[in-house]
Structure formats: C-alpha cells, structure tokens
N, C-alpha and C. Protein backbone atom coordinates (compact mmCIF):
# COMPACT_ATOMS: atom_id res chain seq x y z
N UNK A 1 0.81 -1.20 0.00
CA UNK A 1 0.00 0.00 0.00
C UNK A 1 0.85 1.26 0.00
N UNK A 2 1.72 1.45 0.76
CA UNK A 2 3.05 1.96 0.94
C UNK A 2 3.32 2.37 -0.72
N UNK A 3 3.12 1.88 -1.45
CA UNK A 3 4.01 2.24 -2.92
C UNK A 3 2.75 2.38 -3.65
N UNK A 4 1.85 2.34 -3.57
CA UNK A 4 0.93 3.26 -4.50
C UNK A 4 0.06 3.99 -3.79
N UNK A 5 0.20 4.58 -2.50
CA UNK A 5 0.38 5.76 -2.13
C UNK A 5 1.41 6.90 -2.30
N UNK A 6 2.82 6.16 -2.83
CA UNK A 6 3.68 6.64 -3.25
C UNK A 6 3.67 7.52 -4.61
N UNK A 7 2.94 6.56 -5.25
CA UNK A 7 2.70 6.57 -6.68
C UNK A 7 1.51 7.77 -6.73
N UNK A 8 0.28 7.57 -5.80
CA UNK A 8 -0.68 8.52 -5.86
C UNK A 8 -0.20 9.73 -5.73
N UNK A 9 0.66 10.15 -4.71
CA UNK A 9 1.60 11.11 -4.34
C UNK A 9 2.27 11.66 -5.33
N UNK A 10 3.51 10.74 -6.14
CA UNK A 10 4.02 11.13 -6.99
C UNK A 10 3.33 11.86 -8.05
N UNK A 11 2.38 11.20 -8.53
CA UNK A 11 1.39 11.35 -9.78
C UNK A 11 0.41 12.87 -9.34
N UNK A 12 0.24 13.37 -8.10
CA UNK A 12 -0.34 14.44 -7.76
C UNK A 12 0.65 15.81 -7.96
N UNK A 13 1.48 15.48 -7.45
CA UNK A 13 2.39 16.52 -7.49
C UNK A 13 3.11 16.30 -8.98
N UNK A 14 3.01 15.32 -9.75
CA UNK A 14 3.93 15.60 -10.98
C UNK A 14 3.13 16.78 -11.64
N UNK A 15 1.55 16.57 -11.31
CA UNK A 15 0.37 17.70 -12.11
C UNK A 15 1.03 19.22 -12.03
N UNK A 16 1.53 19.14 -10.17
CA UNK A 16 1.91 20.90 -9.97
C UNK A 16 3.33 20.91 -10.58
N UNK A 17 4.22 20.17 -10.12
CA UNK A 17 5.79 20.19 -10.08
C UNK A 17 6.62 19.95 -11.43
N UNK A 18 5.31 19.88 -12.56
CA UNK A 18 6.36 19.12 -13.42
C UNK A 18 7.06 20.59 -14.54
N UNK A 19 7.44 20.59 -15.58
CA UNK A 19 8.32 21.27 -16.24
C UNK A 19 7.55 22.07 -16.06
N UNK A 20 7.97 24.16 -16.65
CA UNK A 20 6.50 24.55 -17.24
C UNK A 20 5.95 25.05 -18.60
N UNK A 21 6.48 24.11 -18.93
CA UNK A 21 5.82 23.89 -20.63
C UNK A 21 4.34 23.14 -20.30
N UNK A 22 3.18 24.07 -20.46
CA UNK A 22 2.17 23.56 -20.80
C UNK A 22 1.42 23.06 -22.13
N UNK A 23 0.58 22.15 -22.54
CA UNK A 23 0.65 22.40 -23.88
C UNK A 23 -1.51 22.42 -23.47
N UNK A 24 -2.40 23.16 -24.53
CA UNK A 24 -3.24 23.62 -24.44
C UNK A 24 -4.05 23.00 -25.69
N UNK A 25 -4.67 21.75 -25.22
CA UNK A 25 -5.44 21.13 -26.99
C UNK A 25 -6.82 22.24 -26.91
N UNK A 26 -6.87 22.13 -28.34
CA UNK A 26 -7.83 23.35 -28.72
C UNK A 26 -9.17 22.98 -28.19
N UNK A 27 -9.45 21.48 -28.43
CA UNK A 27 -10.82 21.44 -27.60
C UNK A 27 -10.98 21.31 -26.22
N UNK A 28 -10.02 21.54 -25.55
CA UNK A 28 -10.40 21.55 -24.04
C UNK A 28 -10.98 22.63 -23.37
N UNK A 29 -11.66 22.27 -22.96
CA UNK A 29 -12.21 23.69 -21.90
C UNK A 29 -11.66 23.79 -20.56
N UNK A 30 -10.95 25.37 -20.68
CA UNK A 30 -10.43 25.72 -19.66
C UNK A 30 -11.04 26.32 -18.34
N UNK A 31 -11.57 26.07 -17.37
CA UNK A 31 -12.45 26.88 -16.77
C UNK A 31 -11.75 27.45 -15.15
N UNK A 32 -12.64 27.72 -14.39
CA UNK A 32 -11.45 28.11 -12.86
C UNK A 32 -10.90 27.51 -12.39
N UNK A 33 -12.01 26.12 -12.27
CA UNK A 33 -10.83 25.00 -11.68
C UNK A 33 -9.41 24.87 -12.37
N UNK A 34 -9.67 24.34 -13.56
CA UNK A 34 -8.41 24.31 -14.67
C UNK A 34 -7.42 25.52 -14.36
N UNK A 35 -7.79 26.65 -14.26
CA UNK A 35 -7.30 27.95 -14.29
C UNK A 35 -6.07 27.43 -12.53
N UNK A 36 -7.20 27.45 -11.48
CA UNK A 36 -6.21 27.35 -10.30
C UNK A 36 -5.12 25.88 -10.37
N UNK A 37 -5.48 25.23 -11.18
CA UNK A 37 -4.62 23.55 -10.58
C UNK A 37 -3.05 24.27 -12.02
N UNK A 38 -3.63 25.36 -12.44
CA UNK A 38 -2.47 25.56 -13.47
C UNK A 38 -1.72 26.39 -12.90
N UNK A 39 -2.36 27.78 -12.07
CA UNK A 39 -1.34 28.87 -11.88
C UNK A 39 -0.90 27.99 -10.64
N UNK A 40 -1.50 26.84 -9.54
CA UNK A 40 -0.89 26.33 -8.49
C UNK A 40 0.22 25.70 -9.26
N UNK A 41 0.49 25.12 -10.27
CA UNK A 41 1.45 24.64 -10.60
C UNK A 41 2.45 25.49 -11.22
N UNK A 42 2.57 26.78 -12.06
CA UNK A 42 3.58 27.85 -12.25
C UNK A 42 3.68 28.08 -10.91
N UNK A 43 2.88 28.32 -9.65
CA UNK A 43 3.58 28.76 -8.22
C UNK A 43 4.59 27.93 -8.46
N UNK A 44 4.60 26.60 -7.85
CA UNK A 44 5.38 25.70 -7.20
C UNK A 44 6.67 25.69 -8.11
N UNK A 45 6.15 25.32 -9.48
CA UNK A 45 7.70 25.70 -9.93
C UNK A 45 8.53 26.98 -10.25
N UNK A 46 7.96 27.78 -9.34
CA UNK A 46 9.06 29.17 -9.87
C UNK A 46 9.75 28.95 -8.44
N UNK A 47 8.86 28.87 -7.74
CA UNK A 47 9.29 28.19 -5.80
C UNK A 47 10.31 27.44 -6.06
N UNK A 48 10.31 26.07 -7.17
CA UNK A 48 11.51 25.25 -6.74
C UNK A 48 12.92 25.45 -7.55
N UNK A 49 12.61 26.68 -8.37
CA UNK A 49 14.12 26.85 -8.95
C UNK A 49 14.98 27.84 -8.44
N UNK A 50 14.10 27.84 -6.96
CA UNK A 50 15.17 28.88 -5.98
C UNK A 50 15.85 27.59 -5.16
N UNK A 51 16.57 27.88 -4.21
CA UNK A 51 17.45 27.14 -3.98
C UNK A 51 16.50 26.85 -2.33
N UNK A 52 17.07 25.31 -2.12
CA UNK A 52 16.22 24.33 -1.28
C UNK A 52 16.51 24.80 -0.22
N UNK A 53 15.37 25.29 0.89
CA UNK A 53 15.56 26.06 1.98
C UNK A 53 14.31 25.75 3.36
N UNK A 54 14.41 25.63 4.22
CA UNK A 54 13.09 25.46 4.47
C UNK A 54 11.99 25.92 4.72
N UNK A 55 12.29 27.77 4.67
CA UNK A 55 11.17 28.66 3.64
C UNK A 55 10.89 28.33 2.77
N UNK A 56 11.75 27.89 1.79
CA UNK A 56 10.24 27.65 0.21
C UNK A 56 9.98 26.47 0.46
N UNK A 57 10.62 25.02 1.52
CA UNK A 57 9.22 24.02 1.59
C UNK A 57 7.87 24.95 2.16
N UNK A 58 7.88 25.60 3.36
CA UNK A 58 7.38 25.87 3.84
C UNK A 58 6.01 26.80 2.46
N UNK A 59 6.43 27.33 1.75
CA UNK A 59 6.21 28.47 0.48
C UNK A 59 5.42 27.28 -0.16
N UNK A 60 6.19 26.37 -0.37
CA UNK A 60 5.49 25.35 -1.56
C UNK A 60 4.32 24.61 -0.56
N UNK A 61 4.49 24.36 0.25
CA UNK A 61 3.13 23.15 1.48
C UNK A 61 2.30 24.50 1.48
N UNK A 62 2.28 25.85 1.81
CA UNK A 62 1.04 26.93 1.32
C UNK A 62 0.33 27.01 0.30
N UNK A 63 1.45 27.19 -0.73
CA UNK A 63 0.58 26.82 -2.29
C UNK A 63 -0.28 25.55 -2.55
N UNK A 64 -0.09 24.57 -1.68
CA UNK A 64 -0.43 23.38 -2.01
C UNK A 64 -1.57 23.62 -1.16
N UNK A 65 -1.66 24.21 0.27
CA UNK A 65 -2.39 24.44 1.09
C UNK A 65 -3.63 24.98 0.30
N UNK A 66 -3.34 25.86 -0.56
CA UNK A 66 -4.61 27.07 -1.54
C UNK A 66 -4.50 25.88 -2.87
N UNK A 67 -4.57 24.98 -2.88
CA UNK A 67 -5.19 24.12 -3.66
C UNK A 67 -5.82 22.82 -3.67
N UNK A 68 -5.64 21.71 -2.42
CA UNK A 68 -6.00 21.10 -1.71
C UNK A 68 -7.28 21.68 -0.46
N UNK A 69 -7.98 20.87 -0.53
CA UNK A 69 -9.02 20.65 0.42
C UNK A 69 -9.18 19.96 1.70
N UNK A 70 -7.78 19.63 2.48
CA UNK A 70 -7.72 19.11 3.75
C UNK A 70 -8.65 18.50 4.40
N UNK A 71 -9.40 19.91 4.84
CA UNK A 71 -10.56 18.78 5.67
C UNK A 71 -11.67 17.94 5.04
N UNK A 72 -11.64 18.20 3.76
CA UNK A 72 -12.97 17.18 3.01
C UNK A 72 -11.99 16.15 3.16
N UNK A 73 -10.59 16.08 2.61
CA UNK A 73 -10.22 14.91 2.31
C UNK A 73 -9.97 14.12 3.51
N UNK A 74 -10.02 14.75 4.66
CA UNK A 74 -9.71 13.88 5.81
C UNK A 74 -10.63 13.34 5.76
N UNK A 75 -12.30 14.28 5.97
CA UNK A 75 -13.33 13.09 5.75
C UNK A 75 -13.50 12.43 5.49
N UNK A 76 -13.38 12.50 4.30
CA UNK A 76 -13.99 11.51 2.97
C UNK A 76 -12.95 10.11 3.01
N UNK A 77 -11.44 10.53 3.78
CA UNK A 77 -10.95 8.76 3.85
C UNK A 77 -11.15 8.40 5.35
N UNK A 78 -12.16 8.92 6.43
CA UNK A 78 -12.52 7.93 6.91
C UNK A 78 -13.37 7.74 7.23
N UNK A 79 -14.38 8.34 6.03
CA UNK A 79 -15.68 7.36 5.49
C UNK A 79 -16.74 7.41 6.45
N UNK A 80 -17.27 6.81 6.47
CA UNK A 80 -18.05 6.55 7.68
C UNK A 80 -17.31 6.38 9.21
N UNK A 81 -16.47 6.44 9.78
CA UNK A 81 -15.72 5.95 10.93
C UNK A 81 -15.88 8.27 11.59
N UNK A 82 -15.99 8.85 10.48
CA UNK A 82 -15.58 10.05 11.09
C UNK A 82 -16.65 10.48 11.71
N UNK A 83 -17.81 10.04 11.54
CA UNK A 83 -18.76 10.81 12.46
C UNK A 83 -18.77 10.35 14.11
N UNK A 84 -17.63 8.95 14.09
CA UNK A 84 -17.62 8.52 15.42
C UNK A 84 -16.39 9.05 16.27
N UNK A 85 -15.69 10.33 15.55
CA UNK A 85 -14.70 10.75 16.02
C UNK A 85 -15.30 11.78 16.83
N UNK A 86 -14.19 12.03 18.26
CA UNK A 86 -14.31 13.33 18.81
C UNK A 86 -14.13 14.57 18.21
N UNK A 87 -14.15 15.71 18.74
CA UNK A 87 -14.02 17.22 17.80
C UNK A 87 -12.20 17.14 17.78
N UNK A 88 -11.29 16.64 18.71
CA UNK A 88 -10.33 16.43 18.90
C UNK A 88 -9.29 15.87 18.12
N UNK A 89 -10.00 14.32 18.27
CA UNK A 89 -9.53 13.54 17.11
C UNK A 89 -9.63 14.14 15.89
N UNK A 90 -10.28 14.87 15.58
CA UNK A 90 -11.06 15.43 13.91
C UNK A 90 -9.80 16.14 13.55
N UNK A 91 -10.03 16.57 14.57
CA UNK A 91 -8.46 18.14 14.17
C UNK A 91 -6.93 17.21 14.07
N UNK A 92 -6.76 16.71 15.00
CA UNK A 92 -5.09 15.52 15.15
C UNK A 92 -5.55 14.41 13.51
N UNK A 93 -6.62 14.18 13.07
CA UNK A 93 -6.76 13.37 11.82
C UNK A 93 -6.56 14.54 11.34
N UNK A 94 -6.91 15.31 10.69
CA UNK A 94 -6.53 16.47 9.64
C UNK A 94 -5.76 16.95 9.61
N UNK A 95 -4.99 16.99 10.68
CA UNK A 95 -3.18 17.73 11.04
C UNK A 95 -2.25 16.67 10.64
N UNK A 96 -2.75 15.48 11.10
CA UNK A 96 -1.80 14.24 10.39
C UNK A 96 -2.03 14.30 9.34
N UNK A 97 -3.06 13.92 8.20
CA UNK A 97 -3.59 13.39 7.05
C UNK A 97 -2.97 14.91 6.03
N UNK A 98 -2.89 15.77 6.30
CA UNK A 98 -2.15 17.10 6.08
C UNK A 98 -0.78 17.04 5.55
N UNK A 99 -0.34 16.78 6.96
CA UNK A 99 1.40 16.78 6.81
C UNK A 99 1.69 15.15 5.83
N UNK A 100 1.08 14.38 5.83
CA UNK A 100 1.47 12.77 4.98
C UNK A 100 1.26 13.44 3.91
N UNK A 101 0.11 13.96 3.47
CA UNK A 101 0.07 14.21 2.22
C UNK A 101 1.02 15.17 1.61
N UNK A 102 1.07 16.08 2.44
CA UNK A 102 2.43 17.30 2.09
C UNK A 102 3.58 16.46 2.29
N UNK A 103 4.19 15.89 2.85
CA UNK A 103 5.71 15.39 3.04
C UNK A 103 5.57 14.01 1.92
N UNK A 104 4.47 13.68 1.24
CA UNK A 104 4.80 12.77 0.40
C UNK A 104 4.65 13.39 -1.17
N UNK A 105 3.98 14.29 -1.50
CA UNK A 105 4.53 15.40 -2.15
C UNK A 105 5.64 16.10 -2.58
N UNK A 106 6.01 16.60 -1.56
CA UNK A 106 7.35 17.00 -1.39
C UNK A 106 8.29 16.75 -1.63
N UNK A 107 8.42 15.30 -1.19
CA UNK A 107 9.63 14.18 -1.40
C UNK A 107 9.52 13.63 -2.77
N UNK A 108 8.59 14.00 -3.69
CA UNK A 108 8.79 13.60 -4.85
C UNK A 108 8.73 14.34 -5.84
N UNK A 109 9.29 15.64 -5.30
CA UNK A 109 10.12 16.72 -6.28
C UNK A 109 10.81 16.97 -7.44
N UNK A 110 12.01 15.91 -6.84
CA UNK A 110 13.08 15.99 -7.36
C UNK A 110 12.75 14.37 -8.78
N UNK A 111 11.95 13.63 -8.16
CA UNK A 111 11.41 12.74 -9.58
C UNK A 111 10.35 13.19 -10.31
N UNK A 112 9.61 14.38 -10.18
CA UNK A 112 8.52 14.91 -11.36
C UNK A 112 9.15 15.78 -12.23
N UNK A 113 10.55 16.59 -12.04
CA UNK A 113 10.56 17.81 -12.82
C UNK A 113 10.88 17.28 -14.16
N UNK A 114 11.09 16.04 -14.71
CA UNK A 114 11.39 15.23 -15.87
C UNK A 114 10.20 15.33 -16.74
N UNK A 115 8.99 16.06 -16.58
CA UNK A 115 7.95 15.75 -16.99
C UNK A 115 6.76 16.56 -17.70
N UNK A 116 6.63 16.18 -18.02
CA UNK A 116 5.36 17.66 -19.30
C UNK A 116 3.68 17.34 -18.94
N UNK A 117 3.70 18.19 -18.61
CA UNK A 117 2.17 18.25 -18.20
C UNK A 117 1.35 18.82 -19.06
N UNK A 118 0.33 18.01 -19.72
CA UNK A 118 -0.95 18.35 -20.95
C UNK A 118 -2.09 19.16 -19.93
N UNK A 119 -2.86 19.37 -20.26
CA UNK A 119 -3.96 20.19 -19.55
C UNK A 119 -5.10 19.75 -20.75
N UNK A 120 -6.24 18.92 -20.10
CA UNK A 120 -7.07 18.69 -20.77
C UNK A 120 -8.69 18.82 -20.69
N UNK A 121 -8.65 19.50 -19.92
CA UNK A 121 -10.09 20.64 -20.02
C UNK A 121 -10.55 20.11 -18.52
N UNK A 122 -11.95 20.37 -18.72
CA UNK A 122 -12.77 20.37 -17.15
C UNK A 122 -14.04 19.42 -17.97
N UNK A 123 -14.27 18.42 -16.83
CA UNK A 123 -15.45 17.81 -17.06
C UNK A 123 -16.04 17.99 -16.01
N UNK A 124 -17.74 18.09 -16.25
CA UNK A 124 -18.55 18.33 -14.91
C UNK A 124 -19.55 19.51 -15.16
N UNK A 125 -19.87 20.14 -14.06
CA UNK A 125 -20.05 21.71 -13.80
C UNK A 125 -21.39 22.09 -13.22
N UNK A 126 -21.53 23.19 -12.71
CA UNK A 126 -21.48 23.36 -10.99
C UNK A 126 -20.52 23.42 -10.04
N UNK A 127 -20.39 23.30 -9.50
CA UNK A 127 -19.75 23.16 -8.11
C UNK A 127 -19.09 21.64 -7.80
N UNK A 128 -18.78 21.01 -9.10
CA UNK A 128 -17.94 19.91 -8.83
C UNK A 128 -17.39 19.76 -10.67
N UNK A 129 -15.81 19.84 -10.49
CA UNK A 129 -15.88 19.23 -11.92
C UNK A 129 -14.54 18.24 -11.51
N UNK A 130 -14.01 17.64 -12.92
CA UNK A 130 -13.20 16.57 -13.06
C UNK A 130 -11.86 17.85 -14.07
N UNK A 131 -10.80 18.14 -13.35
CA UNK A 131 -9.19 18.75 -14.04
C UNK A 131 -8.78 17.63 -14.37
N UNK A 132 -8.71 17.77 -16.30
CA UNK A 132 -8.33 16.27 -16.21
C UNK A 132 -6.35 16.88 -17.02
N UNK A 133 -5.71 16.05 -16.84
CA UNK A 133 -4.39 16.35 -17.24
C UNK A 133 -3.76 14.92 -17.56
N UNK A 134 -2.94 15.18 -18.40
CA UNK A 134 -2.12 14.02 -19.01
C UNK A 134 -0.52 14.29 -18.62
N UNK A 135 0.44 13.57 -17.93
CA UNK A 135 1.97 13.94 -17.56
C UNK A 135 2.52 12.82 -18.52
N UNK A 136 3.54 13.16 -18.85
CA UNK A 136 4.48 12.45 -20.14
C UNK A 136 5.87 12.98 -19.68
N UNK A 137 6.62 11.44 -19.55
CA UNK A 137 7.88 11.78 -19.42
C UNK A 137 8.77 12.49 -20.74
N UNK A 138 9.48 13.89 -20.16
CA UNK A 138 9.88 14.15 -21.27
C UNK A 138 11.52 13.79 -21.83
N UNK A 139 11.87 12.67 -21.06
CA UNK A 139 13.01 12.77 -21.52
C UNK A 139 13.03 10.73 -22.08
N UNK A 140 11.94 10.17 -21.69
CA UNK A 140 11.58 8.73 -22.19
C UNK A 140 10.28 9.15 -23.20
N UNK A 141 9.87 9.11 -24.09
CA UNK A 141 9.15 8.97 -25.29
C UNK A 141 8.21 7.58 -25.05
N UNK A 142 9.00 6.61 -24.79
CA UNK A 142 8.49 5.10 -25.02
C UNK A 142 7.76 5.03 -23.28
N UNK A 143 7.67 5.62 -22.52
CA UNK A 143 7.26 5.57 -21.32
C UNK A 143 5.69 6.14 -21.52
N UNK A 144 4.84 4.94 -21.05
CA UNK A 144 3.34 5.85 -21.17
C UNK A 144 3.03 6.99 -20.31
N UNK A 145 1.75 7.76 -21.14
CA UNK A 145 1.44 9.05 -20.20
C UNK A 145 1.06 8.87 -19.11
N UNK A 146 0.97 9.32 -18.16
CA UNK A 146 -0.02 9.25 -16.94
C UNK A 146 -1.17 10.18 -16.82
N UNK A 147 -2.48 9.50 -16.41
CA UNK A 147 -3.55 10.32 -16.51
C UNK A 147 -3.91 10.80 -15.07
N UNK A 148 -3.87 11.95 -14.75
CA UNK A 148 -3.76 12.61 -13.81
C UNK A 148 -4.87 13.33 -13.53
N UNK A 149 -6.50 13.12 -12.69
CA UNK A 149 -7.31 14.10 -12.55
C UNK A 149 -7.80 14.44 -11.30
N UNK A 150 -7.96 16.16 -10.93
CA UNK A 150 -8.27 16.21 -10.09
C UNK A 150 -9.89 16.77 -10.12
N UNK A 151 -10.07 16.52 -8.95
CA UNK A 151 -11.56 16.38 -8.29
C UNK A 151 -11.84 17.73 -7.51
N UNK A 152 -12.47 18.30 -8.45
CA UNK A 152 -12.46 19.87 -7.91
C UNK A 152 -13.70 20.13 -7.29
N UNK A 153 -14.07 20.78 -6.10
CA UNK A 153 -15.27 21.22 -5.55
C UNK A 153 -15.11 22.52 -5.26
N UNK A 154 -16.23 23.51 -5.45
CA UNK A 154 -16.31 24.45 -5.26
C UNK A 154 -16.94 25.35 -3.70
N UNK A 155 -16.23 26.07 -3.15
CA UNK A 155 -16.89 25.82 -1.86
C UNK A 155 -16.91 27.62 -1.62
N UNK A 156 -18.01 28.13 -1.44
CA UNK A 156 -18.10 29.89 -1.68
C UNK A 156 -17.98 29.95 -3.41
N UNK A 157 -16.90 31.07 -3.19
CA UNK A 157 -16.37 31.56 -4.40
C UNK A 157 -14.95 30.65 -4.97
N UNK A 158 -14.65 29.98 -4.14
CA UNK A 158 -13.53 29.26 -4.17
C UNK A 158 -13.26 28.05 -4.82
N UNK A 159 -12.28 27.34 -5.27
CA UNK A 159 -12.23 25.97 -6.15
C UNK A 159 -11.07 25.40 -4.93
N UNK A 160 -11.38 24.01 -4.58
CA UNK A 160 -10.56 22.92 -4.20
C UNK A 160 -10.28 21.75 -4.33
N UNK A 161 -9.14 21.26 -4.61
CA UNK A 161 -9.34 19.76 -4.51
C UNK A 161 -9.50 18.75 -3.78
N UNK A 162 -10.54 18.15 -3.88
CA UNK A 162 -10.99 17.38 -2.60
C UNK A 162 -10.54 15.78 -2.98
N UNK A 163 -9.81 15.35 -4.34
CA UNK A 163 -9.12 14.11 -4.45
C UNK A 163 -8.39 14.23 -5.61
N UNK A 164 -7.28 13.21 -5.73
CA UNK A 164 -6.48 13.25 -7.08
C UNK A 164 -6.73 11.71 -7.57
N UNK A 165 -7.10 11.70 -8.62
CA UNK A 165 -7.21 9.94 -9.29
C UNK A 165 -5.98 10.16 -10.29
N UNK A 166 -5.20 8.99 -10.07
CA UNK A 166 -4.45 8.62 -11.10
C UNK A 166 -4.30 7.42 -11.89
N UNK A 167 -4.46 7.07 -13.47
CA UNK A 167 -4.88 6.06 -13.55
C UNK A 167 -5.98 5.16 -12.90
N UNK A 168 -6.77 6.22 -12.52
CA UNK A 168 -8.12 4.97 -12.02
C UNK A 168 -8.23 4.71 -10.55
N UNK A 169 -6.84 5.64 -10.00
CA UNK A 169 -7.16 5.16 -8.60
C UNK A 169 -7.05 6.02 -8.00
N UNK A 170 -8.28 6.61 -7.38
CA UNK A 170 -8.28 7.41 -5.73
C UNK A 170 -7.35 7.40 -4.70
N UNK A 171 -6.83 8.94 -4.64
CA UNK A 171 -6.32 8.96 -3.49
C UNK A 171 -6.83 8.61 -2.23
N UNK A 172 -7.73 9.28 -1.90
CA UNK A 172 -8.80 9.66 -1.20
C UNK A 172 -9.46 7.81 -0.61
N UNK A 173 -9.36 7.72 -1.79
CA UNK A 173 -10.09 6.11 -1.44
C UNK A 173 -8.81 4.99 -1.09
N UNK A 174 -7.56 5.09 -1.70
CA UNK A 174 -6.86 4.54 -0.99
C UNK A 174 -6.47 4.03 0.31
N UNK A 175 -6.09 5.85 0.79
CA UNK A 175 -5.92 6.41 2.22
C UNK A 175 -7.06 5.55 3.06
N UNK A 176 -8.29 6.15 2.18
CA UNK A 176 -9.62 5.24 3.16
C UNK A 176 -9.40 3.64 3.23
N UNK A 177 -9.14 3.03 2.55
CA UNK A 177 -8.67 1.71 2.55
C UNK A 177 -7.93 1.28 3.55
N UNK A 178 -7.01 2.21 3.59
CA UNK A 178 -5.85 2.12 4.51
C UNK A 178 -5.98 2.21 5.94
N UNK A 179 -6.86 3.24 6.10
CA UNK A 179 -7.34 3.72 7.15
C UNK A 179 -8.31 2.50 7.83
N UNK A 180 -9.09 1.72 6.95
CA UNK A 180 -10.26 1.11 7.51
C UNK A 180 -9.50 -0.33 8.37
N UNK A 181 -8.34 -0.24 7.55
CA UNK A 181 -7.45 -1.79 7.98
C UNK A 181 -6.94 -1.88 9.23
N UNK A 182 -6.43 -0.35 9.50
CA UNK A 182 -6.22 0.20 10.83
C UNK A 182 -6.98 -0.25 11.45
C-alpha cells in the first residue's frame, strides 16, 4: 500500500511540479478549476528553482495548502468511521492526514521535474468538476502518459481539490482503505 500511495503522491504533485511547458489542446475547456490547478502549478515551480531552503518548503506546502481541500479529504478517507470521532480527534486526523500528504509530495520533487504536463479541459459543472491532465515523461518517449485528474469542488467563491485519481485510482479512497485496515 506503501508504494501506490507513493505513486498517488508522486502522480499528484507531478500535475503541480512538473516542467513549465504547458501544452493547451484546442478542444479543451479551460475553466477556474483548470485555471487554479495551473497557476498552483507555475507557483510551485518558480518556488523550486530557488534554492532548497526550508522557507520555500514551507512556500510550496502553502501553495499546495490554496489548492488542496484538507478537511474534506480527511473526511472523505474515513468514510463513515468520522462521524464517530471526537471534535479532537477530527483536528489531530486532519493535522496528520495534512502533513502525509504534504511530506509525500514533497519528497517527490526531485522525480517529477522530468515531466510535461498536458492540460485537458474540465469535465462536470457546478460546483464539482473533473481537471483532467495528461503527464508524459519528457526525456523517455516510449514511457506511457499518466492520466492525472483532479476532483475539484467548489466551496463559496472558491475551487478545491478534494481528491487526485491517477490512472483509475483514488487517493482519497486509498488512504480510506488504509485507514479502515487500521
């Protein structure tokens, strides 16, 4: 489980972290969601071609902070088990489930910047759509793309991501997996 949480991880952050050559197919529709999961990703990489400090982790886990949805996602991986939590526990699950997700992010920095990120419109709409994106290694050709989408909810005026699927598999639902075995 350990390694495709790894992988979920990796595959989330390759979306923000990877080169920033975007490429823009004509039929995609670009909308806010699309708009924030893109400028969150020019943040992070103008952040990481300053030199490694633990202000700009700190710089980059903010940016990530204004694009991620924390507390839905704490919810949502533990499912049904969270309404049996204290107000206590709620907060120490979201402060943990926080920092895993940021420090596994993080740590896979230095293996996304190899990589070209497609941008392939928004499916959905209302107050929930699907950022869907394609990452392609750019320095292997013969290596398949990875399909990378995030799960955007709208909450006020605001867009967040409340899960990342890669290839077919939920973060969100992983974690919950993981969590339930506990």
């Amino acid at each position: 489980m350990a390694t495709s949480i790894r992988k979920l991880a990796l595959a989330a952050f390759t979306a923000l972290a990877l080169s920033a050559v975007v490429a823009f197919p004509s039929v995609a529709h670009a909308g806010e969601a699309q708009t924030l999961v893109q400028g969150r990703h020019s943040e992070v990489v103008s952040k990481l071609k300053g030199a490694a400090s633990a202000e700009r982790d700190k710089q980059v886990a903010g940016i990530l902070g204004n694009l991620f949805d924390y507390d839905t996602m704490a919810e949502k991986s533990m499912g049904s088990d969270w309404a049996g939590l204290t107000d206590d526990q709620k907060v120490e699950f979201r402060s943990v489930l926080r920092q895993l997700i940021q420090k596994n992010l993080e740590r896979s920095i230095k293996s996304t910047l190899k990589y070209e990120v497609e941008y392939l419109g928004e499916e959905g709409s209302g107050d929930a759509v699907l950022v869907k994106t394609k990452a392609a290694n750019k320095g292997n050709a013969r290596e398949e793309p990875v399909t990378i989408d995030y799960k955007m909810q709208k909450k006020g005026t605001e867009w967040r991501a409340v899960d990342v699927v890669t290839e077919g598999s939920s973060m969100v639902n992983n974690y919950k997996s993981q969590f339930h075995k506990i």
